[in-house]
N, C-alpha and C. Protein backbone atom coordinates (compact mmCIF):
# COMPACT_ATOMS: atom_id res chain seq x y z
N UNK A 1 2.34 18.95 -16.70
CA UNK A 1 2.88 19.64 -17.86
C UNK A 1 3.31 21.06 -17.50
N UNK A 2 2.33 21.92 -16.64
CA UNK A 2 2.90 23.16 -16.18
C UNK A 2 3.12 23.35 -14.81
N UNK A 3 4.32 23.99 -14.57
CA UNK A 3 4.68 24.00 -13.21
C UNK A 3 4.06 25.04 -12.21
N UNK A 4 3.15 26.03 -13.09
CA UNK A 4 2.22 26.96 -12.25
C UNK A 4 1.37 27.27 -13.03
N UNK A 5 0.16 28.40 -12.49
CA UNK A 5 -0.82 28.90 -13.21
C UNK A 5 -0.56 29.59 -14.57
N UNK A 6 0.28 30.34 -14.18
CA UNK A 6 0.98 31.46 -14.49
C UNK A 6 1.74 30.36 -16.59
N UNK A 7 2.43 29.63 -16.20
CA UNK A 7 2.50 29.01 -17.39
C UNK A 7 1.59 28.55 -17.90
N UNK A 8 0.83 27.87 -17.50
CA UNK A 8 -0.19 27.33 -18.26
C UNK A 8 -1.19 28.42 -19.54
N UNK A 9 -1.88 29.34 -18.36
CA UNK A 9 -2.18 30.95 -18.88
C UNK A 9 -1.25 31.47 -20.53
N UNK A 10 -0.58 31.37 -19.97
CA UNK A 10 0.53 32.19 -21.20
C UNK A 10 0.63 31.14 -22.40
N UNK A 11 0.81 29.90 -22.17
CA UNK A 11 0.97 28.69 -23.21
C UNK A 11 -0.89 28.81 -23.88
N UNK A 12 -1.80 28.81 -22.81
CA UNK A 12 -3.30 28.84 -23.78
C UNK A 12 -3.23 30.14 -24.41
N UNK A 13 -2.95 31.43 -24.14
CA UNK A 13 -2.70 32.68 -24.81
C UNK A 13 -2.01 32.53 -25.85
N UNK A 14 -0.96 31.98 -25.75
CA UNK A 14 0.13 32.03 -27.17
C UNK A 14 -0.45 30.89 -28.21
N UNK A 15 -1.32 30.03 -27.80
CA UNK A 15 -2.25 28.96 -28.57
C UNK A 15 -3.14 29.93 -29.38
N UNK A 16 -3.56 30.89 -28.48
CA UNK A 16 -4.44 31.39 -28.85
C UNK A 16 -6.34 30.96 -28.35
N UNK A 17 -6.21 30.34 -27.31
CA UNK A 17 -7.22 29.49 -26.81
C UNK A 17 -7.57 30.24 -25.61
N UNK A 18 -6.72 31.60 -25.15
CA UNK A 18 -7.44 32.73 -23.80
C UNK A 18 -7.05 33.63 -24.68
N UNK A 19 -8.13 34.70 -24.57
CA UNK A 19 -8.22 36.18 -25.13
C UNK A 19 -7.75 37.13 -23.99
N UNK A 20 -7.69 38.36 -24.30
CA UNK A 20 -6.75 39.61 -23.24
C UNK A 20 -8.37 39.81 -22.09
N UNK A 21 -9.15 39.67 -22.27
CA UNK A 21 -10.70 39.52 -21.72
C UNK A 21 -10.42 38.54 -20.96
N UNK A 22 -10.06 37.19 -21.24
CA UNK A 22 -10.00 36.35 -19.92
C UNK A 22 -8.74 36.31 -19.49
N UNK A 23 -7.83 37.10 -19.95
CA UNK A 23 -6.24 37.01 -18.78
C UNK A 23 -6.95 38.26 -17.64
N UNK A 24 -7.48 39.00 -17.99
CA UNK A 24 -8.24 40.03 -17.03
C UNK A 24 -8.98 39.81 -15.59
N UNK A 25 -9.88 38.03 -16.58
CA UNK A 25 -10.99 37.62 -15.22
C UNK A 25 -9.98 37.24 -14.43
N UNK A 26 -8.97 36.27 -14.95
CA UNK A 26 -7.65 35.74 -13.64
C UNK A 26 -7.22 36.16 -12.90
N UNK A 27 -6.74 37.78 -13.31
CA UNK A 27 -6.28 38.53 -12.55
C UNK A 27 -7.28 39.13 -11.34
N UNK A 28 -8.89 39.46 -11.81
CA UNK A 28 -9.65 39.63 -11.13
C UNK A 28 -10.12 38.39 -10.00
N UNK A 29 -9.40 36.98 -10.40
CA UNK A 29 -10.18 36.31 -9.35
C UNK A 29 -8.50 35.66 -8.89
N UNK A 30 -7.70 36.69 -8.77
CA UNK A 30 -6.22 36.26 -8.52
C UNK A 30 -5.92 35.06 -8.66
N UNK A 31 -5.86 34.41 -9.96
CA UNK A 31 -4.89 33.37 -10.13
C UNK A 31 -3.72 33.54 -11.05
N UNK A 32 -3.45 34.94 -11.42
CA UNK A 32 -2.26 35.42 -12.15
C UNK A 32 -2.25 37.17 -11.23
N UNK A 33 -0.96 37.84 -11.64
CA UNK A 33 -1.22 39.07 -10.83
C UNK A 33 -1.19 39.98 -12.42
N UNK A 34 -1.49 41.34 -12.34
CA UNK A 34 -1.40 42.16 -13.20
C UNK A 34 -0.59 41.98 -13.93
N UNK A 35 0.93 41.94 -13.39
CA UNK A 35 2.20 42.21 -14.04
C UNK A 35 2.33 41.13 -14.21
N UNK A 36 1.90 39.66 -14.51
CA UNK A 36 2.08 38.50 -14.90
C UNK A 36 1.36 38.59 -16.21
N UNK A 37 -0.02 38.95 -16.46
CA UNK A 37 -0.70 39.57 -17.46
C UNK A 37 -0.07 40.61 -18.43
N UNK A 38 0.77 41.25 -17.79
CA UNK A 38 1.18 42.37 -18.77
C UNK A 38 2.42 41.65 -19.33
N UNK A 39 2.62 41.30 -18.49
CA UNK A 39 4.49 40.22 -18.97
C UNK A 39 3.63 39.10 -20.49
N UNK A 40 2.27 38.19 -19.93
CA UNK A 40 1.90 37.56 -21.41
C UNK A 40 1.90 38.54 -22.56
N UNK A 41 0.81 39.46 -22.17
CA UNK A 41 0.24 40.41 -23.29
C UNK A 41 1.92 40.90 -23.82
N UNK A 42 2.70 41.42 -23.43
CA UNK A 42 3.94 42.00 -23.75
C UNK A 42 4.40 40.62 -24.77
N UNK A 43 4.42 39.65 -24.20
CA UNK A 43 5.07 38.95 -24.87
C UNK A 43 4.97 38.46 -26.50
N UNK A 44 3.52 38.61 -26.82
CA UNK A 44 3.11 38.48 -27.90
C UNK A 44 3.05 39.19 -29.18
N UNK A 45 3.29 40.48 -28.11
CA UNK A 45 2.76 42.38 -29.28
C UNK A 45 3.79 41.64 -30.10
């Protein structure tokens, strides 16, 4: 269904099923980068 991490992440965020707290741990255990995080979070404001 998703062609990377990175989509998947953003589709459970926009569900509403990951909070800005766990796009954080991802980034901390690199499976998204910062600016992939800021690109979700941006996307939603």
């Amino acid at each position: 269904m998703f062609n990377n991490e990175y989509e998947r992440i953003k589709y459970y965020y926009d569900c509403g099923w990951a909070t800005s707290g766990q796009l954080q741990l991802y980034v901390k255990f690199k499976v998204i980068t910062a600016a992939e995080m800021q690109q979700i979070l941006g996307a939603t404001v």
